[in-house]
Protein backbone atom coordinates (compact mmCIF):
# COMPACT_ATOMS: atom_id res chain seq x y z
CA UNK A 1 0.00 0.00 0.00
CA UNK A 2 1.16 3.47 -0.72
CA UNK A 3 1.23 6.22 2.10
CA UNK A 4 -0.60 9.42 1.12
CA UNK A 5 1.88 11.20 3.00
CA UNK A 6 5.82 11.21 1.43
CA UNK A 7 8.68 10.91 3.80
CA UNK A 8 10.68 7.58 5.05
CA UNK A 9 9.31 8.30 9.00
CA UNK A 10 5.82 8.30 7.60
CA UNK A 11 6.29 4.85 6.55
CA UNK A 12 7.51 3.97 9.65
CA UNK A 13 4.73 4.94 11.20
CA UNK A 14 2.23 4.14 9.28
CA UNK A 15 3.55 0.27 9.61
CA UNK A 16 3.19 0.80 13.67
CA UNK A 17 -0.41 1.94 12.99
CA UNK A 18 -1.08 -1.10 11.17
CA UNK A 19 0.57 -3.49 13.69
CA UNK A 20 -2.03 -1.69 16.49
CA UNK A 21 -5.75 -2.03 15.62
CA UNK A 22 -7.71 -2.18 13.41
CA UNK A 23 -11.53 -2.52 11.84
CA UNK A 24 -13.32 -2.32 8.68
CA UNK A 25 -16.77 -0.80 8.30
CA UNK A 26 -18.94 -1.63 5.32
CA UNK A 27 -21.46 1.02 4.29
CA UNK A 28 -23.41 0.54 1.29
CA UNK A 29 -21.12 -2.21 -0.17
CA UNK A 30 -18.07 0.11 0.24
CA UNK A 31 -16.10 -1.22 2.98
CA UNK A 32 -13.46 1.07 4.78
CA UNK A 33 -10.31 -0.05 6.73
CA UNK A 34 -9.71 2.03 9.67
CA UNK A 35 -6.52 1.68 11.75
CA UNK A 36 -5.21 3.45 15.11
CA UNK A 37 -2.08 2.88 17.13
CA UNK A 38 -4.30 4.16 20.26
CA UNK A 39 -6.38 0.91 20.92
CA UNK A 40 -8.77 3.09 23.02
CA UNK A 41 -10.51 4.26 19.75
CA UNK A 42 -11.42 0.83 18.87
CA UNK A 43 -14.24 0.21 21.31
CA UNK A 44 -15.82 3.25 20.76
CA UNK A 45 -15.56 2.62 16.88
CA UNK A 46 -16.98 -0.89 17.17
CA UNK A 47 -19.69 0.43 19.70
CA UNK A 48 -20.63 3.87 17.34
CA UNK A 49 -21.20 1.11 13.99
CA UNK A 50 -22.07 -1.50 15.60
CA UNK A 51 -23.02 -4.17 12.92
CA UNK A 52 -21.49 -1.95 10.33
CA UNK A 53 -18.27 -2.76 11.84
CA UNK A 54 -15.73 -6.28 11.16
CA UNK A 55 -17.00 -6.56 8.03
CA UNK A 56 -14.58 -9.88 6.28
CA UNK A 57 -14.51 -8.30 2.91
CA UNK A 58 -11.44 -6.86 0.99
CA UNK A 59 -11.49 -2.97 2.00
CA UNK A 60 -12.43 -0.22 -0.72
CA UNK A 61 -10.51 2.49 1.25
CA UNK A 62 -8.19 2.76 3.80
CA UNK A 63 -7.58 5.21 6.99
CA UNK A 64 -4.79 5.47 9.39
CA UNK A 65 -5.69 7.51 12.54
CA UNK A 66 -3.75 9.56 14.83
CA UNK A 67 -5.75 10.30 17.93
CA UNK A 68 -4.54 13.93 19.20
CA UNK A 69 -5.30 15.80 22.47
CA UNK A 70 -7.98 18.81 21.69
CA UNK A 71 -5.39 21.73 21.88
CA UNK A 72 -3.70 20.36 19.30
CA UNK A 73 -6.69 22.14 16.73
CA UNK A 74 -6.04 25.05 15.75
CA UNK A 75 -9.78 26.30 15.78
CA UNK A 76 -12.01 23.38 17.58
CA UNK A 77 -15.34 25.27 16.72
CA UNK A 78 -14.63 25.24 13.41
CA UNK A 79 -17.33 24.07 10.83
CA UNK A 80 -16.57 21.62 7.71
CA UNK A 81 -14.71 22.20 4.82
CA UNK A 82 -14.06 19.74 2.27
CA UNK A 83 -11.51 21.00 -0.64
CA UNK A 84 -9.67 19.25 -3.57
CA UNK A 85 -6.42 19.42 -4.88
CA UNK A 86 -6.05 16.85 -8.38
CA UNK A 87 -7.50 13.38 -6.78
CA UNK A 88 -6.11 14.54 -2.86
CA UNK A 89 -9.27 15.61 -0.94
CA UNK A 90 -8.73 17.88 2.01
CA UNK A 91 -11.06 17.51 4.85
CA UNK A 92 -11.30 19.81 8.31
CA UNK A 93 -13.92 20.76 10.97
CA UNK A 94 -13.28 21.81 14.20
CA UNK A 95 -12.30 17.77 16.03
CA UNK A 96 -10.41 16.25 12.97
CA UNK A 97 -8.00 17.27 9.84
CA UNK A 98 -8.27 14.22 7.35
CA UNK A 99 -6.70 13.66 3.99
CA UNK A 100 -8.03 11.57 1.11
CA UNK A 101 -6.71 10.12 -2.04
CA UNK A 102 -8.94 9.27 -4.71
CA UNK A 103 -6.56 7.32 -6.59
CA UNK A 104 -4.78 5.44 -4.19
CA UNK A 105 -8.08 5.28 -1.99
CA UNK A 106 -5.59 5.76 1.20
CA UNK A 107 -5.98 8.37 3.74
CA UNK A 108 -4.95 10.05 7.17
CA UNK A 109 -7.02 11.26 9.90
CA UNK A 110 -5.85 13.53 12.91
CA UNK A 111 -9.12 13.67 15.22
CA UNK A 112 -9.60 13.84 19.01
CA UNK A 113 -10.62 10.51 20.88
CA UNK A 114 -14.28 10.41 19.53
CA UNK A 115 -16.13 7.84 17.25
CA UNK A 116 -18.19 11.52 15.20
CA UNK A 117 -14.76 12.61 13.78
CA UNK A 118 -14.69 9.24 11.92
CA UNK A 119 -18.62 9.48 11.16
CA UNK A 120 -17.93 12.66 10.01
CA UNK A 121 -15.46 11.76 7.53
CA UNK A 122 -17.16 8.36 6.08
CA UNK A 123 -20.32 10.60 5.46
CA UNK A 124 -17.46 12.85 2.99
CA UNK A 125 -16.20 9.86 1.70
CA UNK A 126 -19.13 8.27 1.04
CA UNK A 127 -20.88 11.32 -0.47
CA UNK A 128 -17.62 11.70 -2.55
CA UNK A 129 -17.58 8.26 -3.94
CA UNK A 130 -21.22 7.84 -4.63
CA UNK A 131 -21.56 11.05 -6.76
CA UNK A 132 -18.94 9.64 -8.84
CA UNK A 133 -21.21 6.93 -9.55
CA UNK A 134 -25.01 8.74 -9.48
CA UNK A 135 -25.95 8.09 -5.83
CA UNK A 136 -26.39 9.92 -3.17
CA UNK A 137 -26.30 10.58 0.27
CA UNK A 138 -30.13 11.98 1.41
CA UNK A 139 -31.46 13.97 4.13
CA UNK A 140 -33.70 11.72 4.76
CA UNK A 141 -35.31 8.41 6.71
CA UNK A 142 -35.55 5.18 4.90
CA UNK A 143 -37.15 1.76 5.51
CA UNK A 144 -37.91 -1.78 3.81
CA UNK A 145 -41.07 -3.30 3.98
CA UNK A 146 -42.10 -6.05 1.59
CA UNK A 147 -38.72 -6.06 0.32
CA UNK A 148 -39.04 -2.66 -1.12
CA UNK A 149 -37.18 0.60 0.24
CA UNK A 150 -39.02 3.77 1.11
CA UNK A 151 -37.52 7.25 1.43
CA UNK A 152 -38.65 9.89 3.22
CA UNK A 153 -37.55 13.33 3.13
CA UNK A 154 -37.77 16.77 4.26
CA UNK A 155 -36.67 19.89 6.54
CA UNK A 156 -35.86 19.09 10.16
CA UNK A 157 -39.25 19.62 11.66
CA UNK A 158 -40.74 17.64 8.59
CA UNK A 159 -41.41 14.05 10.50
CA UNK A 160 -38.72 11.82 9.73
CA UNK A 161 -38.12 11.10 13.16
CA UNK A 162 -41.48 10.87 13.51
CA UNK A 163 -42.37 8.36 10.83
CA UNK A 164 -39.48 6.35 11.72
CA UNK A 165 -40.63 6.22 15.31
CA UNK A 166 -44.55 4.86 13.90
CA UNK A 167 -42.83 2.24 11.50
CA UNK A 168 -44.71 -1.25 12.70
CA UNK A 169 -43.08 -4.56 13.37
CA UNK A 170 -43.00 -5.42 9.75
CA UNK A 171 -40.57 -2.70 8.69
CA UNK A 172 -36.52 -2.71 9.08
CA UNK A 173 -35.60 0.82 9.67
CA UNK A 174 -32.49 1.71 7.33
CA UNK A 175 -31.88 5.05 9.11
CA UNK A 176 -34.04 7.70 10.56
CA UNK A 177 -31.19 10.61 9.53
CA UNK A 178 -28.99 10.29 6.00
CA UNK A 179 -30.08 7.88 3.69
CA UNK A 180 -27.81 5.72 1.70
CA UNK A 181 -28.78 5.54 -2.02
CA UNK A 182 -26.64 3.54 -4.72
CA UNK A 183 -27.10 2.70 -8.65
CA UNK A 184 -27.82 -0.79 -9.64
CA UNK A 185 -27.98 -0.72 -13.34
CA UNK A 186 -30.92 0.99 -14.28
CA UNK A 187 -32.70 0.80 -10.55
CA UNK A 188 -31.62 2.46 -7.28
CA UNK A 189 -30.98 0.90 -4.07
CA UNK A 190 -31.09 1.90 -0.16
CA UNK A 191 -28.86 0.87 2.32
CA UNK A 192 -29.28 1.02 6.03
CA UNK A 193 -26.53 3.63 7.55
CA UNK A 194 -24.88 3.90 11.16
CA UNK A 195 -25.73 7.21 10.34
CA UNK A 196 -28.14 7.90 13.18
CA UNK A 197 -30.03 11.26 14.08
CA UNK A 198 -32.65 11.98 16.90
CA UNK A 199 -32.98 8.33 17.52
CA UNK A 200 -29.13 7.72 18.18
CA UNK A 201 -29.23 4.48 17.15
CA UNK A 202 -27.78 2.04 13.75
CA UNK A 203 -30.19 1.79 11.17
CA UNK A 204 -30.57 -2.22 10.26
CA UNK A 205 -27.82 -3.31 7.68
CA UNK A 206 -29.94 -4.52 4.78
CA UNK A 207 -31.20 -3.30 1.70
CA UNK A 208 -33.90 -2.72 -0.59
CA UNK A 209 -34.82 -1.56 -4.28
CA UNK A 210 -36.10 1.64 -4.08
CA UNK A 211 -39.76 2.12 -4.75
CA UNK A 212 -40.65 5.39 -3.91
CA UNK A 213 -39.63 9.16 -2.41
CA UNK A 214 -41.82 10.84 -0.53
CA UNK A 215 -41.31 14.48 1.07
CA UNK A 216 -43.19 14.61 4.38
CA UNK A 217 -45.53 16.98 5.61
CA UNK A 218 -47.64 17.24 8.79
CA UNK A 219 -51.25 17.16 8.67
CA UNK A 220 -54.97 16.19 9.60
CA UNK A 221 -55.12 13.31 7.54
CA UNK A 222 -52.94 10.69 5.46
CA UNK A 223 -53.09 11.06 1.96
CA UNK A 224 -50.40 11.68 -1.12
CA UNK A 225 -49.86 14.61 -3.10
CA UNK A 226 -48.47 14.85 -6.78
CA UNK A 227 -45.34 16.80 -7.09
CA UNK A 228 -44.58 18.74 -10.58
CA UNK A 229 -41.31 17.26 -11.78
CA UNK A 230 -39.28 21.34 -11.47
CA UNK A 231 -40.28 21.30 -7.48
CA UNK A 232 -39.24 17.41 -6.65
CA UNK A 233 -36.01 18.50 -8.40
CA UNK A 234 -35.47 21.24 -6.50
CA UNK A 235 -36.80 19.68 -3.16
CA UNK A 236 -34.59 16.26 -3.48
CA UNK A 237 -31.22 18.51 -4.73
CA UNK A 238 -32.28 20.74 -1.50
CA UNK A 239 -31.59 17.34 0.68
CA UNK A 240 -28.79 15.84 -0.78
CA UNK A 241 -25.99 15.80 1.66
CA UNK A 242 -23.08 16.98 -0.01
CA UNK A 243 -20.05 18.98 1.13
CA UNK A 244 -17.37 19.50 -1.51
CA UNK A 245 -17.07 22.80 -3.17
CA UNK A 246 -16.06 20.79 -6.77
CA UNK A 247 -18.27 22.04 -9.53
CA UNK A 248 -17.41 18.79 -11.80
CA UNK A 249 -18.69 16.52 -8.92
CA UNK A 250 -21.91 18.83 -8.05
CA UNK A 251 -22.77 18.73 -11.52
CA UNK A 252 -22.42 15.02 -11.21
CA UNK A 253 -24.84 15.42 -8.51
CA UNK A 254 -27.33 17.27 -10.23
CA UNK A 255 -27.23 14.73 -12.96
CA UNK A 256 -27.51 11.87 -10.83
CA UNK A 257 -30.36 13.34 -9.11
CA UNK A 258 -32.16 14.11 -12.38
CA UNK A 259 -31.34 10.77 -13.62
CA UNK A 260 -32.81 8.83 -10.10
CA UNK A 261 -36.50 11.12 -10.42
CA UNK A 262 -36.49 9.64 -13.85
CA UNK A 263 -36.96 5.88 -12.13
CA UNK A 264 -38.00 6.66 -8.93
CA UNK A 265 -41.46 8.39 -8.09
CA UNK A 266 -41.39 11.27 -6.11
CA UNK A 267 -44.60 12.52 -3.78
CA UNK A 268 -45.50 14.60 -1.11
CA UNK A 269 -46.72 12.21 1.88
CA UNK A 270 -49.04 14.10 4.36
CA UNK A 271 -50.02 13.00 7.50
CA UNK A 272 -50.98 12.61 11.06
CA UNK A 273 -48.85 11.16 13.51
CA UNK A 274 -49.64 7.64 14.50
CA UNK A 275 -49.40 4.52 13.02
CA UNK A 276 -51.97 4.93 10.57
CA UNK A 277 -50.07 6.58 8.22
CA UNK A 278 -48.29 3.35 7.45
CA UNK A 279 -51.09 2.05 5.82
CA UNK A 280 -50.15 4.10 2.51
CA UNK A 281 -46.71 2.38 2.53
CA UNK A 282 -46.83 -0.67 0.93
């Protein structure tokens, strides 16, 4: 493997990070090797992705992590920023530093002792990798039921915690916070995230075929609502978690998202909240 870094030490000590620990977590069917000299990361790795984490397979991408004590950061309040330089990706908020190589698919992260630097960066990485392909990461909840994959997205006050919270026995919750959607030829496919929001827990690792998008809003009664073509565009591009200031790769992004309303229904689900609502999704 080739260090993304240059010099003879950083050889060295990348080999001592890779004698210490290590564990792979698959998102999506992209499975990332993350490695730390400081063991006490692991446990709080292997707790934050729980079944997400010791996948077996080969890894897609690779990490090596440097815990560092918090006064080491030059600005800890910092917000993200996510910048390119040829296929090196620079990536920085305010608890890590990371760098990324597209090409080599190796990378370095300097972060305090917390599992959300790491969930930080796999979001980037993720978001990075999937646009190259014509998936994205959503703003949104998702769930199978049937064997089919529901999305549903809006604003923060818009119910996805809510829905998510209703879903009956019958329906494996893929993630109640940033949903994981990949191309599969000509269909699109969810994956269940460690992403978590309000709930604060895993979504279930499994998968689904997409069958429908639905933007949520709150109201007296359950029923659908058609959505001109222009405003799901605009609504779906408005939750598409993205972070990179790269105009090739947004472009990708609006292309992707153009492409996946072209397959993939979008509607406005309104309704009242209890379980009843579930009865449209089927």
């Amino acid at each position: 493997m080739v260090s993304c870094a240059g010099s003879a030490s950083d050889g060295e000590h990348v080999g001592t990070i890779m004698a210490a620990a290590e564990v792979v977590v698959e998102i999506g069917g992209i499975a990332v090797l993350l490695r730390a000299a400081d063991e006490r990361l692991m446990p709080l790795l292997q707790s934050r992705f729980g079944t997400f984490a010791g996948s077996g397979r080969s890894p897609d991408f690779f990490f090596d992590i440097e815990v560092i004590d918090g006064s080491a950061l030059s600005d800890p309040d910092a917000d993200v920023s996510v910048t390119a330089s040829g296929s090196r990706w620079l990536m920085e908020r305010g608890d890590f530093r990371a760098e990324w190589d597209s090409q080599s698919r190796e990378g370095r992260i300097r972060q305090t002792l917390t599992p959300y630097a790491i969930d930080s960066v796999l979001r980037i990485v993720h978001s990075l990798a999937l646009a190259q392909e014509g998936g994205f990461l959503l703003h949104a909840a998702s769930a199978v039921r049937n064997g089919k994959a529901f999305l549903f997205s809006g604003v923060s006050t818009a119910g996805k915690t809510t829905i998510s919270q209703l879903a009956p026995p019958d329906v494996s919750l893929l993630t109640d916070e940033a949903s994981y959607v990949r191309k599969s030829g000509e269909a699109y496919v969810a994956y269940g995230t460690p992403f978590a929001g309000e709930m604060g827990t895993p979504g279930v690792n499994t998968s689904g075929p997409i069958e429908a998008l639905y933007f949520l809003g709150k109201g007296e009664s359950n029923h659908f609502e058609e959505i001109p073509r222009p405003e799901a565009l605009r609504m779906l591009m408005r939750n598409i978690l993205f972070f990179a200031k790269d105009e090739e790769l947004v472009n990708r992004v609006f292309e992707g998202a153009c492409a996946f309303l072209d397959r993939v229904p979008a509607r406005r689900l309104v309704f009242y909240p209890d379980q009843r609502a579930w009865d449209l999704i089927r």
